[in-house]
PDB file of N, CA and C in Angstrom:
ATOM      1  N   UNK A   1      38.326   1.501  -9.048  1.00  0.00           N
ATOM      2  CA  UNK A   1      37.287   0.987  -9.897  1.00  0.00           C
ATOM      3  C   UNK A   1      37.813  -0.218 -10.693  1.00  0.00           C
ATOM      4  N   UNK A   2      36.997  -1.029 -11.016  1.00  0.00           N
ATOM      5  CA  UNK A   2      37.735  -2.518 -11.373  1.00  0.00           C
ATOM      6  C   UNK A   2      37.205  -2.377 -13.208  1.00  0.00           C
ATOM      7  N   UNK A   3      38.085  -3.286 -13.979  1.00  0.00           N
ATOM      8  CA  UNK A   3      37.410  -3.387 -15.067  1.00  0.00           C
ATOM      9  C   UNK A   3      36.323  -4.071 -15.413  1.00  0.00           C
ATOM     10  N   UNK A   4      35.631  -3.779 -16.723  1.00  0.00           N
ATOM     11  CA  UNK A   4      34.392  -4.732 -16.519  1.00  0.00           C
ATOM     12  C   UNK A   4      34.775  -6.133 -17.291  1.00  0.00           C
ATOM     13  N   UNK A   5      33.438  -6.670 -17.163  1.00  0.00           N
ATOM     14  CA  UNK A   5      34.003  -8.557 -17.149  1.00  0.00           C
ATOM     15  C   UNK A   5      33.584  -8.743 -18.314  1.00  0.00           C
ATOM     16  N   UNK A   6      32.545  -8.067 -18.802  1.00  0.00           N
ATOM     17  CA  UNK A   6      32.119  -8.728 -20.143  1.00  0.00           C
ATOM     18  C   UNK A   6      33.176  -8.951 -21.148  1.00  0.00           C
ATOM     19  N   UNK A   7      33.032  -9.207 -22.143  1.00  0.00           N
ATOM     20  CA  UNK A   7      33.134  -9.543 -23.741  1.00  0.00           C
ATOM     21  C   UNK A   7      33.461  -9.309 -25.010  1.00  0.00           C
ATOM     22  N   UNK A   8      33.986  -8.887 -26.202  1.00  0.00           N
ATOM     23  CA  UNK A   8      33.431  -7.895 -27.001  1.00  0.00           C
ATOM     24  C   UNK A   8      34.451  -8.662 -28.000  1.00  0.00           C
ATOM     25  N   UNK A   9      33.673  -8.195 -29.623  1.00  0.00           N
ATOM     26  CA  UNK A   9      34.226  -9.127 -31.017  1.00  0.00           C
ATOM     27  C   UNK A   9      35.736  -8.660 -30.896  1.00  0.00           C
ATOM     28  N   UNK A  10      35.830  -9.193 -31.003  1.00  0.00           N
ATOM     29  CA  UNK A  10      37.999  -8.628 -31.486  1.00  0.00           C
ATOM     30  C   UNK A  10      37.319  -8.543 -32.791  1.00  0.00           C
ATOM     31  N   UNK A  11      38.054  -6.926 -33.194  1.00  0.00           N
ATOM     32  CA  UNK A  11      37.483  -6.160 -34.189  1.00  0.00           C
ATOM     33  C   UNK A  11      38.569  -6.895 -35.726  1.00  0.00           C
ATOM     34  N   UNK A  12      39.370  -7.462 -35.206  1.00  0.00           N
ATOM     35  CA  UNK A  12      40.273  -8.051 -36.210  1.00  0.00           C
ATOM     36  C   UNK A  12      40.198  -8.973 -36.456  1.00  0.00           C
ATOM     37  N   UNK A  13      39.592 -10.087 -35.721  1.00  0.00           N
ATOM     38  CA  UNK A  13      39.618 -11.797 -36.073  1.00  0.00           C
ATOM     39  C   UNK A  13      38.055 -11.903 -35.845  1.00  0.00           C
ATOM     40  N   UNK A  14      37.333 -12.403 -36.223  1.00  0.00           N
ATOM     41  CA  UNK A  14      35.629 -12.468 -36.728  1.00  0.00           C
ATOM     42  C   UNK A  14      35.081 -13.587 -35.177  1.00  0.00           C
ATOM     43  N   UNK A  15      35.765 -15.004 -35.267  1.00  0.00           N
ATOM     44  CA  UNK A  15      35.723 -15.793 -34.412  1.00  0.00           C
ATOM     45  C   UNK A  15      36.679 -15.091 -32.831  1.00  0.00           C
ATOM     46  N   UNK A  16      36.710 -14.564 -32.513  1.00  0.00           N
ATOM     47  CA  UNK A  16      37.560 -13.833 -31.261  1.00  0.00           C
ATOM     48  C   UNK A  16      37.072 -13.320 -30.584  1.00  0.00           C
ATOM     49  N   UNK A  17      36.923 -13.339 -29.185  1.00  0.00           N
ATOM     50  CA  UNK A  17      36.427 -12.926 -28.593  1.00  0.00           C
ATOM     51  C   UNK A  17      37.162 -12.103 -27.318  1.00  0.00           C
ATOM     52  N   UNK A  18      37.688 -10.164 -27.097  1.00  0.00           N
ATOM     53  CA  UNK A  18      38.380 -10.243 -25.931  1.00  0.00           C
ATOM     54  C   UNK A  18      37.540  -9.347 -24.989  1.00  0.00           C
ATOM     55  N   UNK A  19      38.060  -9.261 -23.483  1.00  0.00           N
ATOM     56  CA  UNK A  19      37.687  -8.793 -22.689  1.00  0.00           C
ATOM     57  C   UNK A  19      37.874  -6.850 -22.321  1.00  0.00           C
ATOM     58  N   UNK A  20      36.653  -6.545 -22.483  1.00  0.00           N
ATOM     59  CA  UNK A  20      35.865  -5.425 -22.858  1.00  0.00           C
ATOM     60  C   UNK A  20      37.184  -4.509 -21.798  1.00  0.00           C
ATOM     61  N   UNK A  21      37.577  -3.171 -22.529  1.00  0.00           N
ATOM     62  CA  UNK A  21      38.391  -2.640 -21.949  1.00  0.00           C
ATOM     63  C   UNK A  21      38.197  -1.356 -20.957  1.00  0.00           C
ATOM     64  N   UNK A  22      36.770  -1.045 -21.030  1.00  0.00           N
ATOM     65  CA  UNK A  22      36.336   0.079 -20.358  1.00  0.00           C
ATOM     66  C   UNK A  22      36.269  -0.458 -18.952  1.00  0.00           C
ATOM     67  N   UNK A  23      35.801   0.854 -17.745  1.00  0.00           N
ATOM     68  CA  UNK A  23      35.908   0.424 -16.523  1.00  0.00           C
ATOM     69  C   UNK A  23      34.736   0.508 -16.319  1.00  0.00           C
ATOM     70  N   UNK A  24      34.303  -0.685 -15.129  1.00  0.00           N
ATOM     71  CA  UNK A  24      32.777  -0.977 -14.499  1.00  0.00           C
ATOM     72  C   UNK A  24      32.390   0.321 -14.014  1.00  0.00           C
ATOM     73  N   UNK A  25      30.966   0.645 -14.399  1.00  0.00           N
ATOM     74  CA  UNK A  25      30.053   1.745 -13.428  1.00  0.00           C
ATOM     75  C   UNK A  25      30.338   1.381 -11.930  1.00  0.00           C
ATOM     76  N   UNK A  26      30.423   2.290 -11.168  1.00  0.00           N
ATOM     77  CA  UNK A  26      30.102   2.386  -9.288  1.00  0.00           C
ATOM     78  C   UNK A  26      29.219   1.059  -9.235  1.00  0.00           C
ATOM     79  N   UNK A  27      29.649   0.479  -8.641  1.00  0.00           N
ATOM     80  CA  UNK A  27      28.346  -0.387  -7.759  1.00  0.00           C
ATOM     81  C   UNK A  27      28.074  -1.730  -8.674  1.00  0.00           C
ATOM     82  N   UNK A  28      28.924  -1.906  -9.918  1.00  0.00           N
ATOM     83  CA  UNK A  28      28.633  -3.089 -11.084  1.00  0.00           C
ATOM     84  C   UNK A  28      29.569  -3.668 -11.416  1.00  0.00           C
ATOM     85  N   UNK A  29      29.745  -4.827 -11.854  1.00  0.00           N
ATOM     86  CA  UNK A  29      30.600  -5.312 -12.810  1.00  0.00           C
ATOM     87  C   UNK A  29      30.720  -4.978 -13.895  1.00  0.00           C
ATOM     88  N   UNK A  30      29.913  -4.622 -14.220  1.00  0.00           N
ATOM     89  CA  UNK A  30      29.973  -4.179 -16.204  1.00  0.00           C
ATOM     90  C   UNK A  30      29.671  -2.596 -16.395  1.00  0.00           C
ATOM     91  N   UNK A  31      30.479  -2.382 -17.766  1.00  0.00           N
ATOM     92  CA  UNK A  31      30.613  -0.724 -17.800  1.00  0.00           C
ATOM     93  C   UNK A  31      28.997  -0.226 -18.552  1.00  0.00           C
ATOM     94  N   UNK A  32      28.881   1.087 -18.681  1.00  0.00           N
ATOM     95  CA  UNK A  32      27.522   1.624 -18.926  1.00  0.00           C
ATOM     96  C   UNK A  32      26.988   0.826 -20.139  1.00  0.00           C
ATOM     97  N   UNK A  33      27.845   0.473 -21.165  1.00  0.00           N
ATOM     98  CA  UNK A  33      26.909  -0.033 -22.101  1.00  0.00           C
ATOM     99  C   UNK A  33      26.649  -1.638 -22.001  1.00  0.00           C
ATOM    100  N   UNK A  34      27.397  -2.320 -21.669  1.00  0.00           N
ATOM    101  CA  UNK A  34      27.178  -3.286 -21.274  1.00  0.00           C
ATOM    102  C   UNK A  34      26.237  -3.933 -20.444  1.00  0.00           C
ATOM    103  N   UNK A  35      25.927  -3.222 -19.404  1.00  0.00           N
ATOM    104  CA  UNK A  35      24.363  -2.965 -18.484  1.00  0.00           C
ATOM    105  C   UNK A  35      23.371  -2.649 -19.387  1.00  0.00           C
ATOM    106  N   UNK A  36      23.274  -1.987 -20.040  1.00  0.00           N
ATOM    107  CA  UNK A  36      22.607  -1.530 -21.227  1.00  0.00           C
ATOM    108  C   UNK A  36      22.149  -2.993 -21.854  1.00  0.00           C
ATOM    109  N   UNK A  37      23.197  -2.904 -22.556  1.00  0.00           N
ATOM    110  CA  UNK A  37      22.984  -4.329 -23.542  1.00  0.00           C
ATOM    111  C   UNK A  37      22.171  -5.466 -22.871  1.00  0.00           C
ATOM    112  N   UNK A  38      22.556  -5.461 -21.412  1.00  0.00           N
ATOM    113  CA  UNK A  38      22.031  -6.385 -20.273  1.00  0.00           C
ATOM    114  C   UNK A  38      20.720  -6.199 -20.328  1.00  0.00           C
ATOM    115  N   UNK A  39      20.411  -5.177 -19.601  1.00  0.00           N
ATOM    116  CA  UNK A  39      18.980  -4.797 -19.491  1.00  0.00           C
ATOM    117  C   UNK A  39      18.114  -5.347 -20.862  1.00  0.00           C
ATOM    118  N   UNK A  40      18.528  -4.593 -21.965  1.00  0.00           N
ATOM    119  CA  UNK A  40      17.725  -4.608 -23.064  1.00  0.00           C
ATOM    120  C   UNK A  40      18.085  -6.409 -23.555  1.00  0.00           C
ATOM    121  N   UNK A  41      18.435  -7.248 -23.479  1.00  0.00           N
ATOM    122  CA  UNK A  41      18.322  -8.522 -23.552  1.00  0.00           C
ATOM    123  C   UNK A  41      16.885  -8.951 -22.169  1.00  0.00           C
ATOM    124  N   UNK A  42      17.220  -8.628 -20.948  1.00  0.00           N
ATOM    125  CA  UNK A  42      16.265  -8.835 -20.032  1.00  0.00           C
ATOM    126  C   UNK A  42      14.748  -8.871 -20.510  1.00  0.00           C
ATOM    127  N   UNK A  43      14.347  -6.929 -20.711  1.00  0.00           N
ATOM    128  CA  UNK A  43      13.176  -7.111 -21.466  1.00  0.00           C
ATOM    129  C   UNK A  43      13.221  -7.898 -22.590  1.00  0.00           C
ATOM    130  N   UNK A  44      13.746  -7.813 -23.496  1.00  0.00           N
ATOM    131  CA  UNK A  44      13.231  -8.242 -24.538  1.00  0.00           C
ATOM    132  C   UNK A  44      12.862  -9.856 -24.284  1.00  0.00           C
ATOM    133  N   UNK A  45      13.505 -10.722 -23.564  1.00  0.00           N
ATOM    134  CA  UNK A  45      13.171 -11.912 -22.879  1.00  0.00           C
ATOM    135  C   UNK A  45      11.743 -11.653 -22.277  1.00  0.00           C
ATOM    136  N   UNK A  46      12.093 -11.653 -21.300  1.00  0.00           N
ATOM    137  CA  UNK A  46      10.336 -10.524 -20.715  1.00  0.00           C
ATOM    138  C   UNK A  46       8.909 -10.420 -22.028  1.00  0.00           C
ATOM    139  N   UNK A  47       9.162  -9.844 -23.137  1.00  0.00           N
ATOM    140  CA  UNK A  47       8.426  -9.855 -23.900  1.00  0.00           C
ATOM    141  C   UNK A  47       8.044 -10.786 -24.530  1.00  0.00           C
ATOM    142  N   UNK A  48       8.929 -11.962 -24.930  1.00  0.00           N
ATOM    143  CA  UNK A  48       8.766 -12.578 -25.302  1.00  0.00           C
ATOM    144  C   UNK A  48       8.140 -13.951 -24.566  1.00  0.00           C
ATOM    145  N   UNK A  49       8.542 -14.117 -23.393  1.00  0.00           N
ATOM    146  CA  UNK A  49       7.395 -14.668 -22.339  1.00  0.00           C
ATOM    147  C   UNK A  49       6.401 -14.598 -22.295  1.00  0.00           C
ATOM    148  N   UNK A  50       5.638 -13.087 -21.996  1.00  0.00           N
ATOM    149  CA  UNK A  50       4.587 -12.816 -21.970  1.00  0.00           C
ATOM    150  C   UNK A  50       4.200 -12.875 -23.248  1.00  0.00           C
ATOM    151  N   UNK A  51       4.790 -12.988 -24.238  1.00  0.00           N
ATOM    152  CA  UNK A  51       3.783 -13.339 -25.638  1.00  0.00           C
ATOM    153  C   UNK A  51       3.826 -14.591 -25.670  1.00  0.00           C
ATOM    154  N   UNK A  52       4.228 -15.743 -25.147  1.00  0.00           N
ATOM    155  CA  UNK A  52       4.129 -17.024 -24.837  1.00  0.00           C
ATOM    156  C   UNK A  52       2.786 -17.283 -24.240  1.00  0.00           C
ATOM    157  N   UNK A  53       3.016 -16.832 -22.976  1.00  0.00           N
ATOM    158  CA  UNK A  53       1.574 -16.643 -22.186  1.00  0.00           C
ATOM    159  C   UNK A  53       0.451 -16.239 -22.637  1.00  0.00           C
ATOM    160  N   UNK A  54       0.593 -15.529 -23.274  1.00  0.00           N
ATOM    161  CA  UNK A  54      -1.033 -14.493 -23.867  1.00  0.00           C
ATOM    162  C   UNK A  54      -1.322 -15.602 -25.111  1.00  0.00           C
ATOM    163  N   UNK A  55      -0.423 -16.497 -26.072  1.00  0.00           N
ATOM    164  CA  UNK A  55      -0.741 -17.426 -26.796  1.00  0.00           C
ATOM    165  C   UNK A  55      -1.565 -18.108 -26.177  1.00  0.00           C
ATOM    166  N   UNK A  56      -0.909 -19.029 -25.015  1.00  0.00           N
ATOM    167  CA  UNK A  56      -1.539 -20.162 -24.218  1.00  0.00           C
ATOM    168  C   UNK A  56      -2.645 -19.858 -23.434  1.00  0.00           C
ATOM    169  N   UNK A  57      -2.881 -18.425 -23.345  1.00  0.00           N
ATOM    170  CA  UNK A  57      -4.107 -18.491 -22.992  1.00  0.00           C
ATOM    171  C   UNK A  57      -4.835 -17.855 -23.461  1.00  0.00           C
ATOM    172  N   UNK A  58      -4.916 -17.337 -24.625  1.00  0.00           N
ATOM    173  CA  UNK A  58      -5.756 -16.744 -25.306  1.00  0.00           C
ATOM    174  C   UNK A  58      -7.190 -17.241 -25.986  1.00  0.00           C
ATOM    175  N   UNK A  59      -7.086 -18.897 -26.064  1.00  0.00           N
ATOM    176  CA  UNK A  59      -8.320 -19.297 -26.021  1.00  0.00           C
ATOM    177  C   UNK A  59      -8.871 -20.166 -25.021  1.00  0.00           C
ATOM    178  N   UNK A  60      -8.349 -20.210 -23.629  1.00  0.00           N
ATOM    179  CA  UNK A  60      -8.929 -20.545 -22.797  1.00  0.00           C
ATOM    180  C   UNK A  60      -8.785 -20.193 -21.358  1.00  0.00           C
ATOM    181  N   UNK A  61      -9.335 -20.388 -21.000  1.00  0.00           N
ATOM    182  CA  UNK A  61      -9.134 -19.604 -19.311  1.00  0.00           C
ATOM    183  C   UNK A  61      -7.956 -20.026 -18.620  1.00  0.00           C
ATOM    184  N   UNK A  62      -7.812 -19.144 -17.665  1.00  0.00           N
ATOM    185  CA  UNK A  62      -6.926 -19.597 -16.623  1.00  0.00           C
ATOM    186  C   UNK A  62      -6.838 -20.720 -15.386  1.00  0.00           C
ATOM    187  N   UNK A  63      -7.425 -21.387 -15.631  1.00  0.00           N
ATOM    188  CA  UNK A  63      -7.509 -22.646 -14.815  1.00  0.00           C
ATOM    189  C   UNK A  63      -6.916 -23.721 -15.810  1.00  0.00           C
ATOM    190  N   UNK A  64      -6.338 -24.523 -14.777  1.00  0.00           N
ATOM    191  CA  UNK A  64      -5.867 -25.587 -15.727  1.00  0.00           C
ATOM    192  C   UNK A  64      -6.708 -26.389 -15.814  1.00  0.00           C
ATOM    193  N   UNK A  65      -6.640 -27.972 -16.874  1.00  0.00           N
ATOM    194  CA  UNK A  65      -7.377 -28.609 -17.318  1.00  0.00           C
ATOM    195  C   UNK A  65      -7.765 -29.340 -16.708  1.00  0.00           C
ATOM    196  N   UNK A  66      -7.988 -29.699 -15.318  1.00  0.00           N
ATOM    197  CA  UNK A  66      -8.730 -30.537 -14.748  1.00  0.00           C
ATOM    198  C   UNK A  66      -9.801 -29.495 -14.136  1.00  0.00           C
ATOM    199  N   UNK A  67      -9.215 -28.119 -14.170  1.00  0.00           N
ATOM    200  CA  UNK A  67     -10.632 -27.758 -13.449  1.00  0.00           C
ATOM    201  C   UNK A  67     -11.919 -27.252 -14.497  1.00  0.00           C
ATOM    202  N   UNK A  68     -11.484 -26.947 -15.955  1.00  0.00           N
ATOM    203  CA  UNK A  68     -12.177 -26.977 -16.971  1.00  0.00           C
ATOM    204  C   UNK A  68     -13.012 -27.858 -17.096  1.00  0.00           C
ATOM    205  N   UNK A  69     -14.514 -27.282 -17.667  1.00  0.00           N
ATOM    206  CA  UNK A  69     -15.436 -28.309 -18.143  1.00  0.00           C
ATOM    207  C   UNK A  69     -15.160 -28.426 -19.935  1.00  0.00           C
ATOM    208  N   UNK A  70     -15.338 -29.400 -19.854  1.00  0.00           N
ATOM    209  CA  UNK A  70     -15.465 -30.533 -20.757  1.00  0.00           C
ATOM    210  C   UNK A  70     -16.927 -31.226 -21.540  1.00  0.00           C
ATOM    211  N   UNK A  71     -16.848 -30.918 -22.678  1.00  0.00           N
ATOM    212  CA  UNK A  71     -17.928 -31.308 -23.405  1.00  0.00           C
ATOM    213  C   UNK A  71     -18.281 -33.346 -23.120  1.00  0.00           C
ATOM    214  N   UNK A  72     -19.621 -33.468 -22.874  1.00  0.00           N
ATOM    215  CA  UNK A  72     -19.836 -34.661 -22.993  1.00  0.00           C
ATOM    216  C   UNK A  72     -19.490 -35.460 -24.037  1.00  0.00           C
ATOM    217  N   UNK A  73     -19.522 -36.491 -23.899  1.00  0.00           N
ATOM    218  CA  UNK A  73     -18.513 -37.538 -25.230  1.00  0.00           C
ATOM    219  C   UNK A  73     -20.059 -37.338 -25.935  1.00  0.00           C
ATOM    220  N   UNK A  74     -19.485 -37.952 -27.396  1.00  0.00           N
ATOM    221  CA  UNK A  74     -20.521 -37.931 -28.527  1.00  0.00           C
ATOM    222  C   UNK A  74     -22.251 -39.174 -28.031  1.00  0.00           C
ATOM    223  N   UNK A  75     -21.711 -40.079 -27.378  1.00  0.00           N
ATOM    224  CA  UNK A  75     -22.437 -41.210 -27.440  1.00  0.00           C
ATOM    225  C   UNK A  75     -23.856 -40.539 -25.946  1.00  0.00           C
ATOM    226  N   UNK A  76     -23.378 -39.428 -25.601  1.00  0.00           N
ATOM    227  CA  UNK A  76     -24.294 -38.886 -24.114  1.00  0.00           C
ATOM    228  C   UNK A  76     -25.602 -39.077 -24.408  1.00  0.00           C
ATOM    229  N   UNK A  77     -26.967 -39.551 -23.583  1.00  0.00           N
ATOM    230  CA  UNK A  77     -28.440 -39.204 -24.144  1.00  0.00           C
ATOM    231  C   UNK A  77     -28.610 -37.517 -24.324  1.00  0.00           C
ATOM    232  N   UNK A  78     -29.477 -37.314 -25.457  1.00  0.00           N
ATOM    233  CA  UNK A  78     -30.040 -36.333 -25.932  1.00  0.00           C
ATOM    234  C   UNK A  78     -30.822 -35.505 -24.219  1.00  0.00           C
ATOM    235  N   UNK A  79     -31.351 -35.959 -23.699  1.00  0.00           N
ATOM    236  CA  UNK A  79     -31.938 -35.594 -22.525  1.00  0.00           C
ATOM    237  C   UNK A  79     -31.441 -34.603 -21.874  1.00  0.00           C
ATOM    238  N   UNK A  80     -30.027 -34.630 -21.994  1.00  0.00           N
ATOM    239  CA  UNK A  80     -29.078 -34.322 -21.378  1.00  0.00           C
ATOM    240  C   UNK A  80     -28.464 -34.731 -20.010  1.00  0.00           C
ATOM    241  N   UNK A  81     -28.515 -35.900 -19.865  1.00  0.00           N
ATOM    242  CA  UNK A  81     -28.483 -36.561 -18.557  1.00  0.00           C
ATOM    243  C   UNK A  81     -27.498 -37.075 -18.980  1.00  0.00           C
ATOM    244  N   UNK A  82     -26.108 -37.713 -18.607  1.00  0.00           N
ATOM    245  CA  UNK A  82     -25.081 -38.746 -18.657  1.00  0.00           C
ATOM    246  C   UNK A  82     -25.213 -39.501 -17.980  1.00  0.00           C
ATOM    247  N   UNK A  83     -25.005 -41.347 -19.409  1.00  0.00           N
ATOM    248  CA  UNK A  83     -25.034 -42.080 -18.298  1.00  0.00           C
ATOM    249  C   UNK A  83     -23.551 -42.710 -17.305  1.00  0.00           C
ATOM    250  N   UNK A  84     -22.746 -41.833 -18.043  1.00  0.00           N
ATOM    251  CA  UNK A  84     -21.488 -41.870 -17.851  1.00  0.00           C
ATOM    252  C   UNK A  84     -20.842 -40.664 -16.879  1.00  0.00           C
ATOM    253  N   UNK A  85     -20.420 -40.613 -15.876  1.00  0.00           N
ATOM    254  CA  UNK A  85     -20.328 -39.799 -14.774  1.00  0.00           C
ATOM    255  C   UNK A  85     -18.724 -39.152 -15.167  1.00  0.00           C
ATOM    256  N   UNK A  86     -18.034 -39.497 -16.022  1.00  0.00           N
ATOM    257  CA  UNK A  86     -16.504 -39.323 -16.387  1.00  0.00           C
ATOM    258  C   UNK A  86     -16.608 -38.144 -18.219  1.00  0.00           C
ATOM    259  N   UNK A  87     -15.583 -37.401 -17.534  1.00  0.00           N
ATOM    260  CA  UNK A  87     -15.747 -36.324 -18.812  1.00  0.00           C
ATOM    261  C   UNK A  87     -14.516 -36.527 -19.897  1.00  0.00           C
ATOM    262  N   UNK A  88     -14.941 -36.798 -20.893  1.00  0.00           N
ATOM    263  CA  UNK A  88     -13.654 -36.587 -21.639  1.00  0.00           C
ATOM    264  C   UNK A  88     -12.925 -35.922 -21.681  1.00  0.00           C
ATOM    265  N   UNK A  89     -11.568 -35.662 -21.463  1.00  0.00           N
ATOM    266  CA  UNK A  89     -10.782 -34.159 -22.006  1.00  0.00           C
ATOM    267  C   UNK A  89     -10.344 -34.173 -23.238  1.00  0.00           C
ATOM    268  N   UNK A  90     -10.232 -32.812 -23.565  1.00  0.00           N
ATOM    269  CA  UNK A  90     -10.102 -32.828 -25.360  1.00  0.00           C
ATOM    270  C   UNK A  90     -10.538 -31.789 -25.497  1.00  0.00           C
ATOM    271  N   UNK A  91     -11.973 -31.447 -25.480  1.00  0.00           N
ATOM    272  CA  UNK A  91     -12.993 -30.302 -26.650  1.00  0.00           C
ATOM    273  C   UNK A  91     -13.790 -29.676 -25.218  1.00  0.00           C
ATOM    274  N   UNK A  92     -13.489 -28.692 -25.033  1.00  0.00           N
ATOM    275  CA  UNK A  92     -14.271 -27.238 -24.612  1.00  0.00           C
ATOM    276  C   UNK A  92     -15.063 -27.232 -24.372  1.00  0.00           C
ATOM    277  N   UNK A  93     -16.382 -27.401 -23.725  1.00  0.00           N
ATOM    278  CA  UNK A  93     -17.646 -26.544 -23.686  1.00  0.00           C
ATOM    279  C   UNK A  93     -17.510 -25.118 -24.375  1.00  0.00           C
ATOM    280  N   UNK A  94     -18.368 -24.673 -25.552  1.00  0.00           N
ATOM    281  CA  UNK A  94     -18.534 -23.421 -26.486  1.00  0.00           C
ATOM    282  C   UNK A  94     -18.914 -22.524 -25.700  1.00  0.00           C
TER     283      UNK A  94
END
């Protein structure tokens, strides 16, 4: 069984850093807690993605912005006819 590779504070010097003295789990480089530590950095990345995502789309759909409609510019006839065939991007249809 090989040792593991990670890391760990040298408990005596603050800035120090030595190499973790336990032996790797079967089948890993790094020993049980260290996988651990791994994992739980993973999700928590993970979570924080997806709360990225759920921001960016939380007020608008999933299509990107060219396939979104687009409110007519201010100057459009009342009729509702444009005489302008080009949509602004910017502001939403409500």
């Amino acid at each position: 069984m090989r040792k593991c590779i990670a890391f760990c504070p040298d408990r005596t010097h603050t800035r120090r850093w030595v190499p973790c003295t336990k032996r790797a789990t079967h089948g890993s480089a790094v020993c049980e807690m260290h996988a651990d530590s791994l994992a739980g950095i993973v999700f928590g990345l993970g979570v924080l993605v997806s709360q990225a995502i759920a921001k960016t789309t939380a007020f608008g759909s999933h299509e990107s912005p060219d396939e979104q409609d687009f409110a007519e510019p201010e100057d459009a006839p009342s009729n509702g006819k444009s005489k302008n065939t080009t949509r602004r991007p910017g502001t939403l249809i409500q």
